[in-house]
Protein backbone atom coordinates (compact mmCIF):
# COMPACT_ATOMS: atom_id res chain seq x y z
CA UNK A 1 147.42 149.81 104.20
CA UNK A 2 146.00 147.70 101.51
CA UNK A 3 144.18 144.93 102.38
CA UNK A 4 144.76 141.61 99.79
CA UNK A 5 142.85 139.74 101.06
CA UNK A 6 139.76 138.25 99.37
CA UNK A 7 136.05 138.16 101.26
CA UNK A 8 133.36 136.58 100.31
CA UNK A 9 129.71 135.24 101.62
CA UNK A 10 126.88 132.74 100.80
CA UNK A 11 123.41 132.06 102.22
CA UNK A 12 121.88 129.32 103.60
CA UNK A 13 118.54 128.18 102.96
CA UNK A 14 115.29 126.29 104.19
CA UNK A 15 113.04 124.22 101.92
CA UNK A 16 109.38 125.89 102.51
CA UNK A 17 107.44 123.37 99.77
CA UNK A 18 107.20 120.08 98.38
CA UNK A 19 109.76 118.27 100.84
CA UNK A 20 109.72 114.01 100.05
CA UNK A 21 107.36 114.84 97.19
CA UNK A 22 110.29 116.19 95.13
CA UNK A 23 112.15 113.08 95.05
CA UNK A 24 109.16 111.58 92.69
CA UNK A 25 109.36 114.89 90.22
CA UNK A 26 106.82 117.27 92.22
CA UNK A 27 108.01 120.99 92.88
CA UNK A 28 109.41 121.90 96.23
CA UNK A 29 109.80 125.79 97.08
CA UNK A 30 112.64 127.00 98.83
CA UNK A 31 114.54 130.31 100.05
CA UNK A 32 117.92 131.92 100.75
CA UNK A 33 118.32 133.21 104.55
CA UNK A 34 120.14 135.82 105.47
CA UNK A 35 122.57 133.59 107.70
CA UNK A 36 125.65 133.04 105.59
CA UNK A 37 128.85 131.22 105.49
CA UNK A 38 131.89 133.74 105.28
CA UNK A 39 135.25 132.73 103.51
CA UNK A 40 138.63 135.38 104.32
CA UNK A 41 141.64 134.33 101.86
CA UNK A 42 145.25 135.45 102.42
CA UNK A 43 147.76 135.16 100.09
CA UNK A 44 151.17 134.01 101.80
CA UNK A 45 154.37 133.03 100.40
CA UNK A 46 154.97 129.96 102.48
CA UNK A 47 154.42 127.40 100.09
CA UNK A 48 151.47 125.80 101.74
CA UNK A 49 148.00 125.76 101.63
CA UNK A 50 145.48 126.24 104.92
CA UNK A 51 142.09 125.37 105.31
CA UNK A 52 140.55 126.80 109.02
CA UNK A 53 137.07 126.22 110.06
CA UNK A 54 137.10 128.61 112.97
CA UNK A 55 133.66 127.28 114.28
CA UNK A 56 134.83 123.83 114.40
CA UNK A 57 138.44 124.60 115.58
CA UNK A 58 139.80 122.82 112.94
CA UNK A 59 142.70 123.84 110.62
CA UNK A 60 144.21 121.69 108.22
CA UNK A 61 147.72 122.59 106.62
CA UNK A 62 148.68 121.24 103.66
CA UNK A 63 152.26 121.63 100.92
CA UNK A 64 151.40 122.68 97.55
CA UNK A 65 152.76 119.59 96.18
CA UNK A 66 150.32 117.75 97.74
CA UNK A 67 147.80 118.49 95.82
CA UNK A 68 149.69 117.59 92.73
CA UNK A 69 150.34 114.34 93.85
CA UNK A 70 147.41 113.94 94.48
CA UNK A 71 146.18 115.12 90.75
CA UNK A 72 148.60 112.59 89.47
CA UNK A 73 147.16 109.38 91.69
CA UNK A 74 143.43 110.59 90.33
CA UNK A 75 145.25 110.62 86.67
CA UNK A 76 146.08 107.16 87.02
CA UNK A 77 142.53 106.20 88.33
CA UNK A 78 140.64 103.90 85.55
CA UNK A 79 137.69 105.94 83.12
CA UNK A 80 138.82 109.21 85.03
CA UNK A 81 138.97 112.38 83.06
CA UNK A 82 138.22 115.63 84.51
CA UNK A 83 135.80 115.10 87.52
CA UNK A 84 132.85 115.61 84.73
CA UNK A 85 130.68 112.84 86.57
CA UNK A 86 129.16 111.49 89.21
CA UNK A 87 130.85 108.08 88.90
CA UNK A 88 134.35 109.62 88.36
CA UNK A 89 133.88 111.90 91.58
CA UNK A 90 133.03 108.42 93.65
CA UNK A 91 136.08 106.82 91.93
CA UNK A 92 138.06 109.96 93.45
CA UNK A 93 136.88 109.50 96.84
CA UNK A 94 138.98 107.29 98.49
CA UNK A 95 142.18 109.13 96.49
CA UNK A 96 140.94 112.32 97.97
CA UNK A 97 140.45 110.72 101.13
CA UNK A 98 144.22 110.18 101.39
CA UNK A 99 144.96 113.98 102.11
CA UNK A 100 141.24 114.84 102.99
CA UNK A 101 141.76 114.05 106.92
CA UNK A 102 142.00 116.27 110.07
CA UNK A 103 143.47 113.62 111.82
CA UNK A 104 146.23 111.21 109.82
CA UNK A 105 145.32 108.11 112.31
CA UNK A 106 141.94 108.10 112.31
CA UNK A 107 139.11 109.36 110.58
CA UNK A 108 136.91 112.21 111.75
CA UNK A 109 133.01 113.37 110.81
CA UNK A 110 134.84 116.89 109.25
CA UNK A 111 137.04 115.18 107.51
CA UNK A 112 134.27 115.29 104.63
CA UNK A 113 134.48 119.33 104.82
CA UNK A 114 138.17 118.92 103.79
CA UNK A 115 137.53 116.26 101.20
CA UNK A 116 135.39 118.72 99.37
CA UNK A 117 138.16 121.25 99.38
CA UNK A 118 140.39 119.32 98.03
CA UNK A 119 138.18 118.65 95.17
CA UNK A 120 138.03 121.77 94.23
CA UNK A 121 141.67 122.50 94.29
CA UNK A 122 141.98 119.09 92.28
CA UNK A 123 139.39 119.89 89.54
CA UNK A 124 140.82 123.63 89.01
CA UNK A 125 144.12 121.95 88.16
CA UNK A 126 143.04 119.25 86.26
CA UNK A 127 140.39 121.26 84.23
CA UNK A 128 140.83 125.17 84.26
CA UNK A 129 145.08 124.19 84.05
CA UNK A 130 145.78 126.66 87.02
CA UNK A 131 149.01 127.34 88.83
CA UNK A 132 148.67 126.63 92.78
CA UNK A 133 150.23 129.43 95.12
CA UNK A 134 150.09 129.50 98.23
CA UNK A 135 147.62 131.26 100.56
CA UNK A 136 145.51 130.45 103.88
CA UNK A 137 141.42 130.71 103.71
CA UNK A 138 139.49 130.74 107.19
CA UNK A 139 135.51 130.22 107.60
CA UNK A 140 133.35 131.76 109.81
CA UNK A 141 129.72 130.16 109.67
CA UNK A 142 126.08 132.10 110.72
CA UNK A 143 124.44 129.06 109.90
CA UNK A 144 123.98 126.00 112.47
CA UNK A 145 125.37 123.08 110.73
CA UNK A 146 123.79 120.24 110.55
CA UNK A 147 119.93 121.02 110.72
CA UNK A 148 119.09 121.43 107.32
CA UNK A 149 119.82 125.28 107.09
CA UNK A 150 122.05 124.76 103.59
CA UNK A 151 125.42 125.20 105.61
CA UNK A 152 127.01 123.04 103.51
CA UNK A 153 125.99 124.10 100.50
CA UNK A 154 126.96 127.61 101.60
CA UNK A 155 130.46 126.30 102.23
CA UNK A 156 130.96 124.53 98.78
CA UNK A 157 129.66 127.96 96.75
CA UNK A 158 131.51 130.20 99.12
CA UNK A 159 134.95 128.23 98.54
CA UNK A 160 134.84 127.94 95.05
CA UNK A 161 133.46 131.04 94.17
CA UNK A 162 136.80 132.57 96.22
CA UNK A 163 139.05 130.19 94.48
CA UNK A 164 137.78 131.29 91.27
CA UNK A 165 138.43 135.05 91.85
CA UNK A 166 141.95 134.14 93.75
CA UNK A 167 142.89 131.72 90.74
CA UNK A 168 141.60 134.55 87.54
CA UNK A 169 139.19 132.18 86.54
CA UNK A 170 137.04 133.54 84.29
CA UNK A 171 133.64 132.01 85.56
CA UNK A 172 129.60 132.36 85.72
CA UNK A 173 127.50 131.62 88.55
CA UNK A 174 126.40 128.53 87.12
CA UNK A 175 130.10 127.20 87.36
CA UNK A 176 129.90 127.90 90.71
CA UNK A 177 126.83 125.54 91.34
CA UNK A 178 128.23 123.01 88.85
CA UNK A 179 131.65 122.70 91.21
CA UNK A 180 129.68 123.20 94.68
CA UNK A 181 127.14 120.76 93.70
CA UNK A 182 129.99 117.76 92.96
CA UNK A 183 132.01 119.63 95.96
CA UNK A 184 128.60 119.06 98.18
CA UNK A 185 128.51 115.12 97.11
CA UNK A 186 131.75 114.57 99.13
CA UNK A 187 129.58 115.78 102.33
CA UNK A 188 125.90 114.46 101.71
CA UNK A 189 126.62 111.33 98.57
CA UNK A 190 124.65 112.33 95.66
CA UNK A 191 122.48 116.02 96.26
CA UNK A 192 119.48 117.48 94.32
CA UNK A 193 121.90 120.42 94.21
CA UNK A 194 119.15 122.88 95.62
CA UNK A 195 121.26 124.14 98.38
CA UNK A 196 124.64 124.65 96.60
CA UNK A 197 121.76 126.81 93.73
CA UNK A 198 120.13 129.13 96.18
CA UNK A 199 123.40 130.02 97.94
CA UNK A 200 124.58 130.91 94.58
CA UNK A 201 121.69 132.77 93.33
CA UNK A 202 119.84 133.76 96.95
CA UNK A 203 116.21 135.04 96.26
CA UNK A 204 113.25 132.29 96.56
CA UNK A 205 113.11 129.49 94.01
CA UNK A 206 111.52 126.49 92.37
CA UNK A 207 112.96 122.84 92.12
CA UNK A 208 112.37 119.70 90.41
CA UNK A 209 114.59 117.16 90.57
CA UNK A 210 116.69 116.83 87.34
CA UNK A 211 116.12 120.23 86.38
CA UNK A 212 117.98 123.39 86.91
CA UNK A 213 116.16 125.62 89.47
CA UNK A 214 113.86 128.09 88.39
CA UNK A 215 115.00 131.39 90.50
CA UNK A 216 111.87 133.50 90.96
CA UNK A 217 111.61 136.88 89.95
CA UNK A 218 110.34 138.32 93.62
CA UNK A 219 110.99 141.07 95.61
CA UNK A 220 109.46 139.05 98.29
CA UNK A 221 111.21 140.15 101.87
CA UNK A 222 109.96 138.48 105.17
CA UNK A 223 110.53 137.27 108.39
CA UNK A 224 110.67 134.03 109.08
CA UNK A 225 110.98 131.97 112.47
CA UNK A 226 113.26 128.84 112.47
CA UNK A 227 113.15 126.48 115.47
CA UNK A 228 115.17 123.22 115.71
CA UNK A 229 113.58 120.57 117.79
CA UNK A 230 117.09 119.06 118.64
CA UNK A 231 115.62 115.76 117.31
CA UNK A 232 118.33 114.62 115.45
CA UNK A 233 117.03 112.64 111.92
CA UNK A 234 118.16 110.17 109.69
CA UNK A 235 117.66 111.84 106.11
CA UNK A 236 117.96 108.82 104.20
CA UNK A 237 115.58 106.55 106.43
CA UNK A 238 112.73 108.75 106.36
CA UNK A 239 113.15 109.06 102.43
CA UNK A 240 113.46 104.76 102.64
CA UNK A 241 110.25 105.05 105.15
CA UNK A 242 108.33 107.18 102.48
CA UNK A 243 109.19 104.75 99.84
CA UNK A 244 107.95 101.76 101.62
CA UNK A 245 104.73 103.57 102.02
CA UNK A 246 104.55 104.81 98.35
CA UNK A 247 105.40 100.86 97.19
CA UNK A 248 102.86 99.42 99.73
CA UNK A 249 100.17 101.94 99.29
CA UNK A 250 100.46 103.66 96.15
CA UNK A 251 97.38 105.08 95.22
CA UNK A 252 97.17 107.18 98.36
CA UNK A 253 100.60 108.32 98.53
CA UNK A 254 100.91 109.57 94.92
CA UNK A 255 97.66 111.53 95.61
CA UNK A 256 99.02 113.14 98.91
CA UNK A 257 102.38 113.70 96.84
CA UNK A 258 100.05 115.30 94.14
CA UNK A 259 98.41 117.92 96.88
CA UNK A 260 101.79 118.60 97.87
CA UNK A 261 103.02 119.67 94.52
CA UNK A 262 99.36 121.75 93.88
CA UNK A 263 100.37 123.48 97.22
CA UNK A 264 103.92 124.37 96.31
CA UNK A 265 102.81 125.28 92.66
CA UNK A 266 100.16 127.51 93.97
CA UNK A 267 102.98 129.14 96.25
CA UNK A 268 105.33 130.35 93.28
CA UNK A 269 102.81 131.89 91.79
CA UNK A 270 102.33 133.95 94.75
CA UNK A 271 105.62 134.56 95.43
CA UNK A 272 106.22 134.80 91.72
CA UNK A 273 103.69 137.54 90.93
CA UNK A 274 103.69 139.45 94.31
CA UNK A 275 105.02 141.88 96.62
CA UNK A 276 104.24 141.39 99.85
CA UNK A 277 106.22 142.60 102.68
CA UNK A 278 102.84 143.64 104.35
CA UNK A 279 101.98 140.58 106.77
CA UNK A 280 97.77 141.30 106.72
CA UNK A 281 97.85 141.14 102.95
CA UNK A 282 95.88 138.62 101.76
CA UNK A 283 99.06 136.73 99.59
CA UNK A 284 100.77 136.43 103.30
CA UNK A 285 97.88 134.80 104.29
CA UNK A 286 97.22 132.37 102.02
CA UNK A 287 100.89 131.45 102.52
CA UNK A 288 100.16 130.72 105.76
CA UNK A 289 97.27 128.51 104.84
CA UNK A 290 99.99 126.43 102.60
CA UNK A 291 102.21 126.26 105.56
CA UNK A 292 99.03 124.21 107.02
CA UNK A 293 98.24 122.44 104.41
CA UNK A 294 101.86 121.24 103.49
CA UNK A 295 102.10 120.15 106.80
CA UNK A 296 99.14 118.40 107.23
CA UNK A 297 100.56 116.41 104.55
CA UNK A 298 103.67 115.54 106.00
CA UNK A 299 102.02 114.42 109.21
CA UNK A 300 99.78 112.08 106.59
CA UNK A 301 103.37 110.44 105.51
CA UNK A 302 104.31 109.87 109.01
CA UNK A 303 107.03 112.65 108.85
CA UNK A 304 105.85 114.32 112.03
CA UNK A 305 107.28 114.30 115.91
CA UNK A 306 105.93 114.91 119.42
CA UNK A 307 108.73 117.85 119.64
CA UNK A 308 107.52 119.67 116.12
CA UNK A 309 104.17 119.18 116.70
CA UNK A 310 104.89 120.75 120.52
CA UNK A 311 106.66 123.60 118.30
CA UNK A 312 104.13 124.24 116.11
CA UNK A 313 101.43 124.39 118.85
CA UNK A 314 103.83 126.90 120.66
CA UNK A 315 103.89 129.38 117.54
CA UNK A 316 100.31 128.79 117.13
CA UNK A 317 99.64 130.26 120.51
CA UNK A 318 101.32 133.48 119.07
CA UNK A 319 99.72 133.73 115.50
CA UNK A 320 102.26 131.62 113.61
CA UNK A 321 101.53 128.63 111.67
CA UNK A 322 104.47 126.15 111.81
CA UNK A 323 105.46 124.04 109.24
CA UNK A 324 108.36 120.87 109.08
CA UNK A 325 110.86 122.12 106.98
CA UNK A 326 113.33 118.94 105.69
CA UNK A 327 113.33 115.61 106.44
CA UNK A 328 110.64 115.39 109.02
CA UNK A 329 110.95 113.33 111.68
CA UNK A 330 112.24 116.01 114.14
CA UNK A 331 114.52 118.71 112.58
CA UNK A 332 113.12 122.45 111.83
CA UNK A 333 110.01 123.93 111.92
CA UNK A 334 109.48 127.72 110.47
CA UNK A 335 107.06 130.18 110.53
CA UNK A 336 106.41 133.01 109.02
CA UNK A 337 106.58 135.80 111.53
CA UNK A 338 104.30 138.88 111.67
CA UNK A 339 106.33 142.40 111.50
CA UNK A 340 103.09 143.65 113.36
CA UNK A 341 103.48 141.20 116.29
CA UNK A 342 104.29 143.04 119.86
CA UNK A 343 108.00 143.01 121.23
CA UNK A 344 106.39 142.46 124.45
CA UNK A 345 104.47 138.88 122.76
CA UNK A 346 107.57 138.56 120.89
CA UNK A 347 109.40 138.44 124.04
CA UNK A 348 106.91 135.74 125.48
CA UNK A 349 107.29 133.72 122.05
CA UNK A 350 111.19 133.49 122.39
CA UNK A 351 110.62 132.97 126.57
CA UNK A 352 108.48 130.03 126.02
CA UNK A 353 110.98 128.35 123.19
CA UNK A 354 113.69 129.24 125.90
CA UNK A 355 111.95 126.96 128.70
CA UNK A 356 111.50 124.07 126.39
CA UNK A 357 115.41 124.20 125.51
CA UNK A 358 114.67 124.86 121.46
CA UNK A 359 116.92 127.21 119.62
CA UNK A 360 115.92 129.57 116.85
CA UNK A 361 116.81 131.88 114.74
CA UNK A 362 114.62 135.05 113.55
CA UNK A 363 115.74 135.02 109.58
CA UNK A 364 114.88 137.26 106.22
CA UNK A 365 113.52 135.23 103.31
CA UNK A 366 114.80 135.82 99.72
CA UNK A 367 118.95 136.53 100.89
CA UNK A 368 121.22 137.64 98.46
CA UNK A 369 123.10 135.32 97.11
CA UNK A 370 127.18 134.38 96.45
CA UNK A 371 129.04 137.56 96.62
CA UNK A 372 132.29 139.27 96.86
CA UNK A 373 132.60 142.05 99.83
CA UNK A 374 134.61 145.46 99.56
CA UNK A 375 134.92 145.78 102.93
CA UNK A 376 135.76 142.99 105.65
CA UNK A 377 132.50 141.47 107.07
CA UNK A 378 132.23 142.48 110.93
CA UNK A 379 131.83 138.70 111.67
CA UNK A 380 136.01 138.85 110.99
CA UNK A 381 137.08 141.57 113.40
CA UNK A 382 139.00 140.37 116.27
CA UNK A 383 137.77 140.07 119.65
């Protein structure tokens, strides 16, 4: 029997470079992982559109007509057009909001997830002129959510990039980051649109803010180590905190934010120029030394925690130099993890981040990106 309906996956990703330093023009570095976000479409003839976030046991029905009264509310909005800007998609917001909810009576940390979605389905009407039918799309997710892994930026590249093959929208990849980057504002306000590029394109790649990301031409292939602290952050504080520091202090922040961006330039041209799958070359080395470095850094901003700096001890122990990945302040810490390393101090590794209660996740740098599937990813098949 033939099977209509439509797969496809994205990648998440983990910010290796430059992290705070890129808000003030330096370069940050970062990577796809090969955890994804996985999108099954069915058509249906029921006349409504679902939206099911397995993972979150949510599912969210709506009537086509919906969304065209919805189109014709945002129509009516003042200075609105075609969702071409970031004013006119915070103008939509509270619009959207109106059929962007799990829950009618109250509102709900998702309902964000479903705003985004409804974007999409908005902006495809208003601008590409499309004719809604009616089918149901269900998510699975790889990716934690909410520890600075890219899972929402896998989401918003995954969905439109399906709605754009289900719709015969003739499209490039850089429409999909253009919608998934707006789709991604209705989650996280205004993004550097880093996440919603590398789950697009996958690979490794290079970022300044205000600029398109440079995708690297490497065949680079490693394992990496994530571990989350479980020390939950506040994004936008610890970007205020490093602010107050650069206004009070200036002179010695820009010059720490000027070592960062040396570091995370000298790292694309490694992982520019080289192949390196072979831990004990001397490229994966000097990596490693950048991880340090980098990190020493952060520490200098006040980025670090008593639980990452516990983490990156623990990885030390084993060979591994750790290194904050996001925000700081408690979140991730990776490593890049030797192929050559014994299962047996493997197993102690993962035994010792067991006792302290951290999770982690063993991950491949340099993913594939956005990308249709043939065959039915095995993350679908019933149980």
């Amino acid at each position: 029997m033939m099977d209509d309906n439509i797969y496809v996956s994205a990648p998440g990703k983990i910010i290796l470079f430059g992290e705070h330093a890129v808000v003030y023009g330096k370069t940050a570095v970062a990577g796809a992982i090969n955890l994804r976000a996985y999108v099954k479409l069915s058509p249906t003839n029921d006349g409504k559109i679902s939206l099911e976030l397995d993972d979150l046991k949510i599912l969210k029905t709506w009537e086509i007509e919906d969304f065209y009264t919805l189109v014709s509310e945002l129509k009516k909005l003042p200075n609105f057009s075609n969702f071409a800007t970031d004013e006119e998609i915070e103008l939509s917001r509270e619009t959207i909001s109106k059929i962007g909810r799990i829950n009618e009576k109250e509102s709900h940390k998702y309902d964000v997830a479903l705003q985004a979605f409804c974007y999409f389905i908005s902006r495809l009407i208003i601008e590409k002129n499309i004719t809604l039918k009616s089918f149901k799309m269900s998510m699975k997710f790889e990716i934690p959510t909410s520890v600075g892994l890219g899972s929402s930026g896998a989401y918003c590249s995954s969905i439109i990039y399906t709605l754009f093959i289900f719709f015969n929208v003739p499209f490039e990849l850089q429409d999909v980051v253009n919608y998934g980057t707006f789709g991604e504002y209705f989650v996280h306000g205004k993004s550097s649109g880093i996440d919603v590029a590398l789950s697009t394109y996958g690979k490794i790649g290079s970022f300044q803010y205000g600029r398109k990301i440079d995708i690297l031409n490497s065949n680079i292939n490693f394992d990496i180590i994530v571990v989350n602290s479980k020390i939950e952050r506040d994004t936008k504080k610890l970007v205020g905190m490093v602010k107050e520091k650069l206004e009070e202090n200036r002179n010695v922040i820009e010059n720490i934010f000027e070592k960062i961006d040396k570091v995370s330039n000298n790292a694309v041209e490694i992982l520019k120029n080289s192949i390196c799958t072979d831990i004990d070359s001397n490229n994966l080395v000097t990596l490693n030394a950048y991880c340090f470095e980098n990190n020493y850094y952060l520490l200098e901003l006040g980025l670090g925690h008593e639980e990452t700096t516990k983490i990156c001890n623990i990885l030390s122990k084993y060979g591994i130099t750790g290194k904050i990945t996001g925000a700081g302040g408690g979140g991730c810490v990776y490593g890049i993890e030797t192929k050559k390393m014994q299962e047996q101090m493997k197993d102690k590794l993962y035994k010792e981040l067991d006792k302290f209660g951290y999770d982690y996740w063993n991950c491949k740098l340099g993913a594939s990106g956005v990308q249709k599937h043939d065959i039915p990813p095995t993350i679908f098949n019933e149980s």
